[in-house]
PDB file of N, CA and C in Angstrom:
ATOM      1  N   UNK A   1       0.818  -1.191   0.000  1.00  0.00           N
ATOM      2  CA  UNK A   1       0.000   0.000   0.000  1.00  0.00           C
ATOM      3  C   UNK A   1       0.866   1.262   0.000  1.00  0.00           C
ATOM      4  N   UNK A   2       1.539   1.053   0.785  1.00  0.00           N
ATOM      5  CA  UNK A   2       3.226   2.476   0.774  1.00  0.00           C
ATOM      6  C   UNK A   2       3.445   3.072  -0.254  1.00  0.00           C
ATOM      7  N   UNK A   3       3.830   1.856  -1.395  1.00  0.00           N
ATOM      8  CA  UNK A   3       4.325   2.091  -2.681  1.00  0.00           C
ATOM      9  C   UNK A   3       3.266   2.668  -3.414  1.00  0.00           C
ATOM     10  N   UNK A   4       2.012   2.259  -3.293  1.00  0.00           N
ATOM     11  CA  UNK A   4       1.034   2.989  -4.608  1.00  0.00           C
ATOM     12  C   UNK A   4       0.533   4.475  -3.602  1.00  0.00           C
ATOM     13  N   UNK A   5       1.045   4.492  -2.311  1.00  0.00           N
ATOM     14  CA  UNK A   5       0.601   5.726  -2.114  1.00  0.00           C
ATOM     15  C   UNK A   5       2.229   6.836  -2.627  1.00  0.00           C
ATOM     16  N   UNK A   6       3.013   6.508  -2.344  1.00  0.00           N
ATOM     17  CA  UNK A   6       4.151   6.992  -2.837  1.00  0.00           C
ATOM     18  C   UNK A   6       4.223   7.159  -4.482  1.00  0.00           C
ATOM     19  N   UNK A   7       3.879   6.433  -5.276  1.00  0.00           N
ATOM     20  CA  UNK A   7       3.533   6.428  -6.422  1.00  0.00           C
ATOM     21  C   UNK A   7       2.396   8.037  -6.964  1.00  0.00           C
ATOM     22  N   UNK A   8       1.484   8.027  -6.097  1.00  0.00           N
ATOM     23  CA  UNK A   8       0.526   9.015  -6.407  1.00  0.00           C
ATOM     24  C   UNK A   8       0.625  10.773  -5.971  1.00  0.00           C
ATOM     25  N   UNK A   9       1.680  10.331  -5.246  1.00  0.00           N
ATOM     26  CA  UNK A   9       2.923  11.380  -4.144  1.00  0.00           C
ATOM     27  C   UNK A   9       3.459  12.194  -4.979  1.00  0.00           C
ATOM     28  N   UNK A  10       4.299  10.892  -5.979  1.00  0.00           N
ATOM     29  CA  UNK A  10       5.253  11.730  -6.793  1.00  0.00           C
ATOM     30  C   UNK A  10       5.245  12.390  -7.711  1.00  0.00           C
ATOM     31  N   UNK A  11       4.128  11.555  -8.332  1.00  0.00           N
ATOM     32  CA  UNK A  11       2.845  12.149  -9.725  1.00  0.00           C
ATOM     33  C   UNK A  11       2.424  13.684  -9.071  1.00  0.00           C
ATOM     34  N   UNK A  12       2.274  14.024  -7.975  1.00  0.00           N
ATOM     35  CA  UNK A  12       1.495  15.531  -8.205  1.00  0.00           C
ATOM     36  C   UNK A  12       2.575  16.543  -7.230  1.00  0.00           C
ATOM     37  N   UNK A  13       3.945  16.061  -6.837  1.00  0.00           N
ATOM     38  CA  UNK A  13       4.548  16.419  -6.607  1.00  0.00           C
ATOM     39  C   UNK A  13       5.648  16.807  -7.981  1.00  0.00           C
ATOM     40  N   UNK A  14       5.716  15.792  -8.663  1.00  0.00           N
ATOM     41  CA  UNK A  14       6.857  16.304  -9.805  1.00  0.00           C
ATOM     42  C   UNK A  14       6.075  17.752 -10.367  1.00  0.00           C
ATOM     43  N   UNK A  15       4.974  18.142 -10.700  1.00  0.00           N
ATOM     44  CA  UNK A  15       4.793  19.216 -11.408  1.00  0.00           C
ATOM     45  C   UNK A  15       3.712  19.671 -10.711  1.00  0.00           C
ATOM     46  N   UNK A  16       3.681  20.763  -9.673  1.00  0.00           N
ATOM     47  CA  UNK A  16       2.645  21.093  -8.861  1.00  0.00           C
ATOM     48  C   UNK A  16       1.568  22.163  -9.577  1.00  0.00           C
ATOM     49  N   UNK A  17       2.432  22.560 -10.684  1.00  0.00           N
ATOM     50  CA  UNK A  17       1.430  23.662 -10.942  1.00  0.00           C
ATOM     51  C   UNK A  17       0.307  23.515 -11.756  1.00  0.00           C
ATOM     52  N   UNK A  18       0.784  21.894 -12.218  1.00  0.00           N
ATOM     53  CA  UNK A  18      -0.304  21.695 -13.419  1.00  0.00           C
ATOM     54  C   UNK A  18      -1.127  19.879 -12.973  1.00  0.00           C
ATOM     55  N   UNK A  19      -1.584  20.191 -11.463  1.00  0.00           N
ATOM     56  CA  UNK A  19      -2.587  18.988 -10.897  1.00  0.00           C
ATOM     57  C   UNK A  19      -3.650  19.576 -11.496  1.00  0.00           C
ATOM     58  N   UNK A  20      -4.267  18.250 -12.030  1.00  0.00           N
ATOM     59  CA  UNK A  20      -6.049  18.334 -12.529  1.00  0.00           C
ATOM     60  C   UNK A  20      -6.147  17.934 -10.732  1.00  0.00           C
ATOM     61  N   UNK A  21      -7.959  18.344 -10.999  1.00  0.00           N
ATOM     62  CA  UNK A  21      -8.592  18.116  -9.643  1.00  0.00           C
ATOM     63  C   UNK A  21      -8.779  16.762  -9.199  1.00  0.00           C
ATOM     64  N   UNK A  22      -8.952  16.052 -10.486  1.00  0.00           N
ATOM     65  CA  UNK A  22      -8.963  14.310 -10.558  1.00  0.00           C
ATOM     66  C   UNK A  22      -7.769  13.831 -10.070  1.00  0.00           C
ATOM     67  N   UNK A  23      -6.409  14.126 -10.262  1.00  0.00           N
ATOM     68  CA  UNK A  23      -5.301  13.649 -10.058  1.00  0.00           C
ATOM     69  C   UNK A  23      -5.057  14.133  -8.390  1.00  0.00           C
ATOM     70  N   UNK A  24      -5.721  14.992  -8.164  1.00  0.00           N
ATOM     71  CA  UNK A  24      -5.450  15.508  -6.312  1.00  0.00           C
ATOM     72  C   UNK A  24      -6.701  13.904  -5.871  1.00  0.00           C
ATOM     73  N   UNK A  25      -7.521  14.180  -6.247  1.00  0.00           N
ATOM     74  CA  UNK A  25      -8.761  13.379  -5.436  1.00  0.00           C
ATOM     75  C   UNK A  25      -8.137  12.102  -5.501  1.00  0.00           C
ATOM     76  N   UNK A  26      -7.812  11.201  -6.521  1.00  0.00           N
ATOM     77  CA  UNK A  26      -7.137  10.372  -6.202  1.00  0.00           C
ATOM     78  C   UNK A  26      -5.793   9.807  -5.525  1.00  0.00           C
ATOM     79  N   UNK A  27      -4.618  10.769  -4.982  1.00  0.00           N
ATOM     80  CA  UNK A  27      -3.855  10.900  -4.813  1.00  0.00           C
ATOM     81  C   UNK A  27      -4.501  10.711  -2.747  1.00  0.00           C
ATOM     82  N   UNK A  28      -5.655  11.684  -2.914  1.00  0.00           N
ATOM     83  CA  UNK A  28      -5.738  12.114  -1.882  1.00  0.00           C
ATOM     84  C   UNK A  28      -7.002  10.568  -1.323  1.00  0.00           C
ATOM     85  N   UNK A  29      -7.559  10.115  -1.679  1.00  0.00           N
ATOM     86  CA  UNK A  29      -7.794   8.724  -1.798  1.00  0.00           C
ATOM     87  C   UNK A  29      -6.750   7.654  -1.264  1.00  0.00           C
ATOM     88  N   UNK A  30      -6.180   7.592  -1.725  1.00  0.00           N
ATOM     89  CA  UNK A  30      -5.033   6.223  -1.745  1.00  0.00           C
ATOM     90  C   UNK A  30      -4.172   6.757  -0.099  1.00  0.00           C
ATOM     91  N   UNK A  31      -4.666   7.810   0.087  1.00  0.00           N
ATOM     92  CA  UNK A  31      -3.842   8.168   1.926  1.00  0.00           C
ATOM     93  C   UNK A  31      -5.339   7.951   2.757  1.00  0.00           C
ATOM     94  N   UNK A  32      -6.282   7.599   2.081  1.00  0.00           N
ATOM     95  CA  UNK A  32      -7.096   7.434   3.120  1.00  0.00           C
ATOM     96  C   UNK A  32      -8.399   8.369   3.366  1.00  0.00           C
ATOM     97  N   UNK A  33      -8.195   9.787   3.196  1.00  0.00           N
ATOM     98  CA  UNK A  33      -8.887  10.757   2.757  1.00  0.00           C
ATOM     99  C   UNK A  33     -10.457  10.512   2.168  1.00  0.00           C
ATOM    100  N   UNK A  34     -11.485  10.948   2.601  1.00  0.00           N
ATOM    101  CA  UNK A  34     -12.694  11.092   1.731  1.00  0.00           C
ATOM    102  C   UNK A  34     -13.131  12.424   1.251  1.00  0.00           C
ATOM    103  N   UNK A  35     -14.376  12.720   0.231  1.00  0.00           N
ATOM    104  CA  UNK A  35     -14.658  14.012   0.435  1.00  0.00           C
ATOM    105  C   UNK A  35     -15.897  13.874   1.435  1.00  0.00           C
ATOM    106  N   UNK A  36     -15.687  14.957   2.186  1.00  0.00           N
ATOM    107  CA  UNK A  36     -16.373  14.907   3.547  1.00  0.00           C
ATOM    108  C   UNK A  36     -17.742  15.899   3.147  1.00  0.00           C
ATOM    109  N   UNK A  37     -17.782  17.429   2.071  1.00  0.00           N
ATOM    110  CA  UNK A  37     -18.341  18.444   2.271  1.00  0.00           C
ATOM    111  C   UNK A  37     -18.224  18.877   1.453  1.00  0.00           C
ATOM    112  N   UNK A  38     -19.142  19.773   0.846  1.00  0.00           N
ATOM    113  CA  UNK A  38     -18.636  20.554  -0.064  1.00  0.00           C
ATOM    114  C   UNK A  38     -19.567  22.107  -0.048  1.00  0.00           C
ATOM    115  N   UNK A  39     -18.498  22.622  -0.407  1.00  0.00           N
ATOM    116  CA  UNK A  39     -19.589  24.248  -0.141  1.00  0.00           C
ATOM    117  C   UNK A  39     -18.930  24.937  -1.580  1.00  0.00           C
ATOM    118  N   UNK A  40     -19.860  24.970  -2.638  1.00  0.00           N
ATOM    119  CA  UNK A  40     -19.463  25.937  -3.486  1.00  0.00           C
ATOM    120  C   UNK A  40     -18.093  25.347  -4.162  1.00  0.00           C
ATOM    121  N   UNK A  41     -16.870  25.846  -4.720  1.00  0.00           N
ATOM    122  CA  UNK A  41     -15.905  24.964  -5.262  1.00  0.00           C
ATOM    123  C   UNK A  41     -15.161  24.998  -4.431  1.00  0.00           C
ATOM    124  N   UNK A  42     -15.124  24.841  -2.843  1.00  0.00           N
ATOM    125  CA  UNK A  42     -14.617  24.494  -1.855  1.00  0.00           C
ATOM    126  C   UNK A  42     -14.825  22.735  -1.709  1.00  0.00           C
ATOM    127  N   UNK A  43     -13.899  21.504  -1.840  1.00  0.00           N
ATOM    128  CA  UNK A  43     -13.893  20.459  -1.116  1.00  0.00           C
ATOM    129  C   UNK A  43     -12.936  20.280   0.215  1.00  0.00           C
ATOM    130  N   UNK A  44     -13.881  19.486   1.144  1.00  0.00           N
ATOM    131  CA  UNK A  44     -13.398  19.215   2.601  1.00  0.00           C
ATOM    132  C   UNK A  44     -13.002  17.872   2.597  1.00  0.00           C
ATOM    133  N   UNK A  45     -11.419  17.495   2.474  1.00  0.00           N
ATOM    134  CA  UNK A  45     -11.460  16.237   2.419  1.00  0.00           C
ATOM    135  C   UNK A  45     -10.709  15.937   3.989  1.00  0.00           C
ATOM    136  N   UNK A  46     -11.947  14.596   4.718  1.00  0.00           N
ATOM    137  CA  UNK A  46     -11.440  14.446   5.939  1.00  0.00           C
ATOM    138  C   UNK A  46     -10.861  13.124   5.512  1.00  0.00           C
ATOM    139  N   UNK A  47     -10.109  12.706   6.908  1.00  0.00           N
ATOM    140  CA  UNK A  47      -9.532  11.299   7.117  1.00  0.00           C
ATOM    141  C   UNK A  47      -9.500  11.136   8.903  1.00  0.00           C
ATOM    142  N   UNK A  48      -9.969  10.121   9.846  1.00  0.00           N
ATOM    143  CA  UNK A  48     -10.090   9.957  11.064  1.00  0.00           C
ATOM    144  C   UNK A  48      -8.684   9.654  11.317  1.00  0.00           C
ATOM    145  N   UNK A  49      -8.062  11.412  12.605  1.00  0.00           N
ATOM    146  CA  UNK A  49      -7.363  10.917  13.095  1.00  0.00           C
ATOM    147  C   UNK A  49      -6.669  12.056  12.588  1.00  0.00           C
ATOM    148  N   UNK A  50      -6.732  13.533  11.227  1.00  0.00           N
ATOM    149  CA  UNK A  50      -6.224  14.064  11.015  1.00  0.00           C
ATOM    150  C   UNK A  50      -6.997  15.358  10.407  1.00  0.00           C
ATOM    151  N   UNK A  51      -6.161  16.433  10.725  1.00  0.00           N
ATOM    152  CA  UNK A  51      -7.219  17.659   9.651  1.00  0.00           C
ATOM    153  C   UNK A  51      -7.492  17.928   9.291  1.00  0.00           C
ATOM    154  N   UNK A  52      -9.015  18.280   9.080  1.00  0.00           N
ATOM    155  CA  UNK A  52      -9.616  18.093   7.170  1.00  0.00           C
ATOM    156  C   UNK A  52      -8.567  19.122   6.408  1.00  0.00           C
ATOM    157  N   UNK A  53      -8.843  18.578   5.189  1.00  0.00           N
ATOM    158  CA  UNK A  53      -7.783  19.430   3.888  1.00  0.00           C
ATOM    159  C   UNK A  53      -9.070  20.211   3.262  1.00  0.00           C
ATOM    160  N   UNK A  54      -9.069  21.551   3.139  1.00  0.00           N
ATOM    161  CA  UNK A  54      -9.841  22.449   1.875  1.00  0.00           C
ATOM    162  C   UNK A  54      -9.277  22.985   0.951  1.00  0.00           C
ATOM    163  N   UNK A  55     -10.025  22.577   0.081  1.00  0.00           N
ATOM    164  CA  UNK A  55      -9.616  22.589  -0.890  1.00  0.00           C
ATOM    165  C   UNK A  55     -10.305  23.116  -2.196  1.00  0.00           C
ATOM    166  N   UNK A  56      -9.828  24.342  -2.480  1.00  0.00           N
ATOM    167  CA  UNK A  56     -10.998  25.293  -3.831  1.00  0.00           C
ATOM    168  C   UNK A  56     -10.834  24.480  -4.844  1.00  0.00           C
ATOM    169  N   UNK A  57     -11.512  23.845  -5.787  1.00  0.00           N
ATOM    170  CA  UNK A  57     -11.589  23.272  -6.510  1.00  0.00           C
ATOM    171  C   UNK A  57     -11.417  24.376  -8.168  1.00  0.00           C
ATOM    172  N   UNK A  58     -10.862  24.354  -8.663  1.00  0.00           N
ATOM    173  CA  UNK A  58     -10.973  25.459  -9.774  1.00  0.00           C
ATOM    174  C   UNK A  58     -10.242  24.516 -11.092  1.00  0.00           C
ATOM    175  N   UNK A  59     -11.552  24.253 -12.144  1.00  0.00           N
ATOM    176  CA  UNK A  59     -10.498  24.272 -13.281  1.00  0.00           C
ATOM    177  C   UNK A  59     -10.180  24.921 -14.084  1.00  0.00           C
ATOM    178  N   UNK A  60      -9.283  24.734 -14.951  1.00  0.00           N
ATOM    179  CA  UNK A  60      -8.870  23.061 -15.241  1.00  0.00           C
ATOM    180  C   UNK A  60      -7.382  22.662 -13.580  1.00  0.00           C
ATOM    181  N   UNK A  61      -6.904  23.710 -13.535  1.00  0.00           N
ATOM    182  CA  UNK A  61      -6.240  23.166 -12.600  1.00  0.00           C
ATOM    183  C   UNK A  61      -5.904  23.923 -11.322  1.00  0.00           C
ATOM    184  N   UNK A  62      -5.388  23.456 -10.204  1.00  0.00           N
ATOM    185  CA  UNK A  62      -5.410  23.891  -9.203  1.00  0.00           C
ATOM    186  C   UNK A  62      -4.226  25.012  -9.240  1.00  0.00           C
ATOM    187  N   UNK A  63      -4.882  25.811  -7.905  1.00  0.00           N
ATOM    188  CA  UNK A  63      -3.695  27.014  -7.365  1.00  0.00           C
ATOM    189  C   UNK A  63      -2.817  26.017  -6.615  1.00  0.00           C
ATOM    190  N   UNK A  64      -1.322  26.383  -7.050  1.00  0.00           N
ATOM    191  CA  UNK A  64      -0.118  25.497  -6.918  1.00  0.00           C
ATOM    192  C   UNK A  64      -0.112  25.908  -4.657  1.00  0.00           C
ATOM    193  N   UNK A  65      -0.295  27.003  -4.338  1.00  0.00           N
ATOM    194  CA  UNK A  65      -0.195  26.855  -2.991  1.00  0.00           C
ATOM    195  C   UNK A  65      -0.991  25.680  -1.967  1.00  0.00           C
ATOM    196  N   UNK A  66      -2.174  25.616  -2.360  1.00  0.00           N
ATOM    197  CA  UNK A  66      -3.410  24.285  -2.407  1.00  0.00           C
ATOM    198  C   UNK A  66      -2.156  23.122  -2.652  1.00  0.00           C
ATOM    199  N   UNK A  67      -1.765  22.753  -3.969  1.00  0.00           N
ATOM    200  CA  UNK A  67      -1.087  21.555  -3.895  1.00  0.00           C
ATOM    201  C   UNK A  67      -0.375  21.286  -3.359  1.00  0.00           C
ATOM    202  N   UNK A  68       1.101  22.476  -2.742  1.00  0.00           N
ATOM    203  CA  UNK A  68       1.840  22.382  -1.818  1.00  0.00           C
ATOM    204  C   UNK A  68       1.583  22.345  -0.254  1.00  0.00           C
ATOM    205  N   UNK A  69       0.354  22.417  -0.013  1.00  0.00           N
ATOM    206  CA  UNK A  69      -0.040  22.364   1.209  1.00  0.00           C
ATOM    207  C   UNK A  69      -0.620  20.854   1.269  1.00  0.00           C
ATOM    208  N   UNK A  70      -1.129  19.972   0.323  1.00  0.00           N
ATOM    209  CA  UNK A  70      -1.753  18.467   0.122  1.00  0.00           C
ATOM    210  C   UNK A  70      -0.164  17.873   0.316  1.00  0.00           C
ATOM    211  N   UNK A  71       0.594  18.306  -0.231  1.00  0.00           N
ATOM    212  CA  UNK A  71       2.081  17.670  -0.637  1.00  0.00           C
ATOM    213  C   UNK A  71       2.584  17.817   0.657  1.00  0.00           C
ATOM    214  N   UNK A  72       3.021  18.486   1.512  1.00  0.00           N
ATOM    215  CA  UNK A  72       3.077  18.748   2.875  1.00  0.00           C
ATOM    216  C   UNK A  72       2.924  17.850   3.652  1.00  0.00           C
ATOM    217  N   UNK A  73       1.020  17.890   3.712  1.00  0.00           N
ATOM    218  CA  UNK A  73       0.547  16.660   4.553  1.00  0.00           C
ATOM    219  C   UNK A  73       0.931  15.394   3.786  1.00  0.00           C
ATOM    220  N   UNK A  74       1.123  15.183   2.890  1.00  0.00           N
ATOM    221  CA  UNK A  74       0.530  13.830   2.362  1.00  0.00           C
ATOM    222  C   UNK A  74       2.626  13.392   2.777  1.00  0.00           C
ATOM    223  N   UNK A  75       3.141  14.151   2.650  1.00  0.00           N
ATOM    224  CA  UNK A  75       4.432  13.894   3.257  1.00  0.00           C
ATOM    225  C   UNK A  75       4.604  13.133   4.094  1.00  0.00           C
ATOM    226  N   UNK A  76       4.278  14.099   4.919  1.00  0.00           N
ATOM    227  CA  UNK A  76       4.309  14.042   6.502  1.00  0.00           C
ATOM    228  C   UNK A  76       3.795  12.698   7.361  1.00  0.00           C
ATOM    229  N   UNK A  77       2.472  12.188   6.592  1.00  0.00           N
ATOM    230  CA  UNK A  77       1.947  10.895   6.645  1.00  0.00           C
ATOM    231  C   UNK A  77       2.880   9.917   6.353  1.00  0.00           C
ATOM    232  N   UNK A  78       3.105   9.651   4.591  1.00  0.00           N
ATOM    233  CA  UNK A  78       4.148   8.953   4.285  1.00  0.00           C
ATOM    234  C   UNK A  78       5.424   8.639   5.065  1.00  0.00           C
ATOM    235  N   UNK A  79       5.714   9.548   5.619  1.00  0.00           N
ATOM    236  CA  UNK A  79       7.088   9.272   6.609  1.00  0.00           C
ATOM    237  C   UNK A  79       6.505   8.714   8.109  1.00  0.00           C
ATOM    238  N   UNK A  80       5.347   8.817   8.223  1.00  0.00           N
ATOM    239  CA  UNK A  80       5.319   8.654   9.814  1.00  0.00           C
ATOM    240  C   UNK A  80       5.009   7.082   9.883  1.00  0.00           C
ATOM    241  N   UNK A  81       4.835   6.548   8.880  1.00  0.00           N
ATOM    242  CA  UNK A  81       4.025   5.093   8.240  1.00  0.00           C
ATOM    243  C   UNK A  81       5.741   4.108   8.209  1.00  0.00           C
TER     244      UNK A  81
END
């Protein structure tokens, strides 16, 4: 499971500025993550046990600060595993 979450890590880490919203949701999936909420093109993705992620949804692709803040956490997980 490590590896295909590391796999989906590196995919939206090699080029942050150009994540589709599909490629975050799944990325953000495979750590466990659901979408919890949604308000407007705001998604709330929770996971039990950690802080929901919000997330403006805008296409075609995301604001690169949004991805570096998913990349962050999704880090931070990866290493603690």
């Amino acid at each position: 499971m490590t590896d295909r979450r590391a796999k989906h890590l590196a995919k939206i880490e090699s080029n942050p500025k150009s994540v589709r919203p599909q490629e975050l949701v799944v990325a953000l999936r495979a750590f466990g993550y659901e979408l919890d909420r949604q308000r407007g093109s705001h998604q709330i993705f929770a996971k039990e046990g950690a802080y929901p992620l919000n997330v403006p949804i805008h296409r075609p692709h995301l604001k690169e600060i949004y991805i570096r803040e998913v990349i962050r956490r999704l880090r931070a997980e990866l290493e603690e595993d």
